[in-house]
C-alpha atoms as a PDB file:
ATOM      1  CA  UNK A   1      67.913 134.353  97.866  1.00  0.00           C
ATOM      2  CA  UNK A   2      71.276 136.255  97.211  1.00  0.00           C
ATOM      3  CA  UNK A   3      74.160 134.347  98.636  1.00  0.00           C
ATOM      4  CA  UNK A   4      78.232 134.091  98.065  1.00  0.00           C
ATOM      5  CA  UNK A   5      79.551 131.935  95.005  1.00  0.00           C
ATOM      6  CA  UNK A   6      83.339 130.863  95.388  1.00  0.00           C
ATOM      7  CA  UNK A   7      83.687 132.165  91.051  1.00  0.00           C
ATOM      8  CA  UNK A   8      87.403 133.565  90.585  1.00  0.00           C
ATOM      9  CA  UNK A   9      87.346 136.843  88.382  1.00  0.00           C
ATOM     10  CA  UNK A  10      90.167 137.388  86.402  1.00  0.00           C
ATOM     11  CA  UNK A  11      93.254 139.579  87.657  1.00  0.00           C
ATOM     12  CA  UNK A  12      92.272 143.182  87.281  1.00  0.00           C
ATOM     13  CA  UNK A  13      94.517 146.265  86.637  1.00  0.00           C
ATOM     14  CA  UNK A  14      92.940 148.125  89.762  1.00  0.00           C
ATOM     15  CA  UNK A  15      95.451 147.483  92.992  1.00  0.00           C
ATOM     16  CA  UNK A  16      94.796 149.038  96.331  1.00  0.00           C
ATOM     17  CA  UNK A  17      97.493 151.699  96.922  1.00  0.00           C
ATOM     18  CA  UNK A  18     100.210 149.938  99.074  1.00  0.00           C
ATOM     19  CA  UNK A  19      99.587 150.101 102.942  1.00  0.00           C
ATOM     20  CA  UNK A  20     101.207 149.074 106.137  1.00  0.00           C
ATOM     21  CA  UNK A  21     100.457 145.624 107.519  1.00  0.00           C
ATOM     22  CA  UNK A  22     101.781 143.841 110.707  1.00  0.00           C
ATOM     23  CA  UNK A  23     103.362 141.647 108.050  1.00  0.00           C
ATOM     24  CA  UNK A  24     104.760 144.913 106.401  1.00  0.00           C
ATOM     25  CA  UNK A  25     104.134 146.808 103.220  1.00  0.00           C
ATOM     26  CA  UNK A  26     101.660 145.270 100.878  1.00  0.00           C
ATOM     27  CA  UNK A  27      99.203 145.577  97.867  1.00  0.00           C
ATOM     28  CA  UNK A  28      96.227 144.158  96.647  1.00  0.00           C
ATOM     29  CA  UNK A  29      94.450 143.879  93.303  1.00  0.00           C
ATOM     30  CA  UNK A  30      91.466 144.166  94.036  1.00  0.00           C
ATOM     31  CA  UNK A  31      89.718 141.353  92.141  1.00  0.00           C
ATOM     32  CA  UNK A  32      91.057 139.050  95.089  1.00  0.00           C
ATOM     33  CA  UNK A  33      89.012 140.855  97.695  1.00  0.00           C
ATOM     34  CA  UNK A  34      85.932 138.698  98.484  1.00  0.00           C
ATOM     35  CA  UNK A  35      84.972 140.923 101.443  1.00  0.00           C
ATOM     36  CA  UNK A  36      85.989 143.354 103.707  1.00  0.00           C
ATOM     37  CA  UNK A  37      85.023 142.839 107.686  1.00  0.00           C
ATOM     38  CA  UNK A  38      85.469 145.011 110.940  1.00  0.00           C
ATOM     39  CA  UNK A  39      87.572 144.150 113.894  1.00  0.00           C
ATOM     40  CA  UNK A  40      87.490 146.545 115.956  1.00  0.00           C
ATOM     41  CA  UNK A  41      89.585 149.468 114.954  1.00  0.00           C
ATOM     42  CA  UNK A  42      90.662 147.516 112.399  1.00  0.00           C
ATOM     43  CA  UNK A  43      89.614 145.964 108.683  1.00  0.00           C
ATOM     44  CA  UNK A  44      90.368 142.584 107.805  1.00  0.00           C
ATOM     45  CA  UNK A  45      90.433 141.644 104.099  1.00  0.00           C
ATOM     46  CA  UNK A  46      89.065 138.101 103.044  1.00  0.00           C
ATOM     47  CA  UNK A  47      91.101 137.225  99.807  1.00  0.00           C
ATOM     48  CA  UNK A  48      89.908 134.439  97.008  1.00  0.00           C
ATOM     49  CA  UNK A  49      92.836 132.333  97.522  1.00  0.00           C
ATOM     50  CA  UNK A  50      91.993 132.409 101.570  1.00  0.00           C
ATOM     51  CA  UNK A  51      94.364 134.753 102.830  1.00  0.00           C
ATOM     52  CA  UNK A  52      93.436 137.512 105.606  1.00  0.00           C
ATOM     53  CA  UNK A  53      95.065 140.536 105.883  1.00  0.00           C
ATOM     54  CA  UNK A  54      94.191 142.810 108.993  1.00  0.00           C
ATOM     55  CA  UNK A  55      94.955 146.667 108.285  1.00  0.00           C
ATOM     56  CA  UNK A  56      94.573 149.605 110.514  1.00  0.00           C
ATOM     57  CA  UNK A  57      92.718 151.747 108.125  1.00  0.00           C
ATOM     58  CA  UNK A  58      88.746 152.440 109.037  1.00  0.00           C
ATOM     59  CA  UNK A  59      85.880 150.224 106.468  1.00  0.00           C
ATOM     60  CA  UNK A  60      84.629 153.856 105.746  1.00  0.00           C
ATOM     61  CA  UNK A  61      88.165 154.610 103.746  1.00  0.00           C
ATOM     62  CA  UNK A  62      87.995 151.453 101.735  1.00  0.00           C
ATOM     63  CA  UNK A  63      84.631 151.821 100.875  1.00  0.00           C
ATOM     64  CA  UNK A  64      85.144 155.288  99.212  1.00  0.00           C
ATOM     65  CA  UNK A  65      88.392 153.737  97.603  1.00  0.00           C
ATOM     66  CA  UNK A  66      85.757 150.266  95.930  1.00  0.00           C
ATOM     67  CA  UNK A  67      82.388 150.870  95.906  1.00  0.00           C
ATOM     68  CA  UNK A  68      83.238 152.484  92.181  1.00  0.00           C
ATOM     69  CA  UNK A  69      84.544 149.314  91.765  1.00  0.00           C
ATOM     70  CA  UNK A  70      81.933 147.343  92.224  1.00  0.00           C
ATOM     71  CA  UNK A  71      82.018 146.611  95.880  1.00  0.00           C
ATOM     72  CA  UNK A  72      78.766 147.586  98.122  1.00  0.00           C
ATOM     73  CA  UNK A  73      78.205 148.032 102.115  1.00  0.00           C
ATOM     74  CA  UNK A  74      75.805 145.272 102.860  1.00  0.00           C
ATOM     75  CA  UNK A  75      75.731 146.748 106.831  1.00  0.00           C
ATOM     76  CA  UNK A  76      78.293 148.808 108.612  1.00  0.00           C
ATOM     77  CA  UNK A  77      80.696 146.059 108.959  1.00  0.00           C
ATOM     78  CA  UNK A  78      80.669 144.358 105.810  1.00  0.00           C
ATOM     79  CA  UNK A  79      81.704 145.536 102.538  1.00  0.00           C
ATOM     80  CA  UNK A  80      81.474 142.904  99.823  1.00  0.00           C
ATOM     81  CA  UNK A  81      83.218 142.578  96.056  1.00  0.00           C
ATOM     82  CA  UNK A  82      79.669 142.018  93.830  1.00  0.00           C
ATOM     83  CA  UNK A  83      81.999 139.694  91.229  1.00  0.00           C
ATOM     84  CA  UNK A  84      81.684 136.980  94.517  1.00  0.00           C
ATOM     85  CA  UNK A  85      78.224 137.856  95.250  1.00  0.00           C
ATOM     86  CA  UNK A  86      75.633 135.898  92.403  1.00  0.00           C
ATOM     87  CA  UNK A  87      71.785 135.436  92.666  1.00  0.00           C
ATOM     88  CA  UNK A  88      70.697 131.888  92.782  1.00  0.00           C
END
């Protein structure tokens, strides 16, 4: 069975491009995204270091912007970051 395995990658030179925020204008490398998650009309990012950040932008952008990076849409509201996601 597949499940989630709290492993850190290392930093990565890959950041998302910056984007608005109800906090304001921020960035993201990309290796810090555990998952990605629906609310609504918007996406909240799940971070490594437990942060959530909710954007306005639609899953469907994001997932042409990381699935060549490695991240896959496990269902339609749930894109995930492979480096967190390990066989046992």
């Amino acid at each position: 069975m597949d499940t989630f395995t709290p492993m850190i990658p290392k930093e990565s030179a890959v950041f998302l491009p910056r984007f608005q925020t109800k906090a304001g204008e921020k960035s993201i490398d990309i290796c810090r995204i555990v998952y990605l998650k629906v609310q609504i009309n918007y996406t909240m990012f799940y971070l490594s270091d437990g942060e959530q950040v909710i954007t306005t932008l639609s899953l469907s952008n994001y997932a042409r912007l990381l699935e060549p990076h490695g991240f896959i849409r496990i269902h339609k509201s749930y894109l995930v970051n492979e480096r967190y996601f390990v066989p046992k």
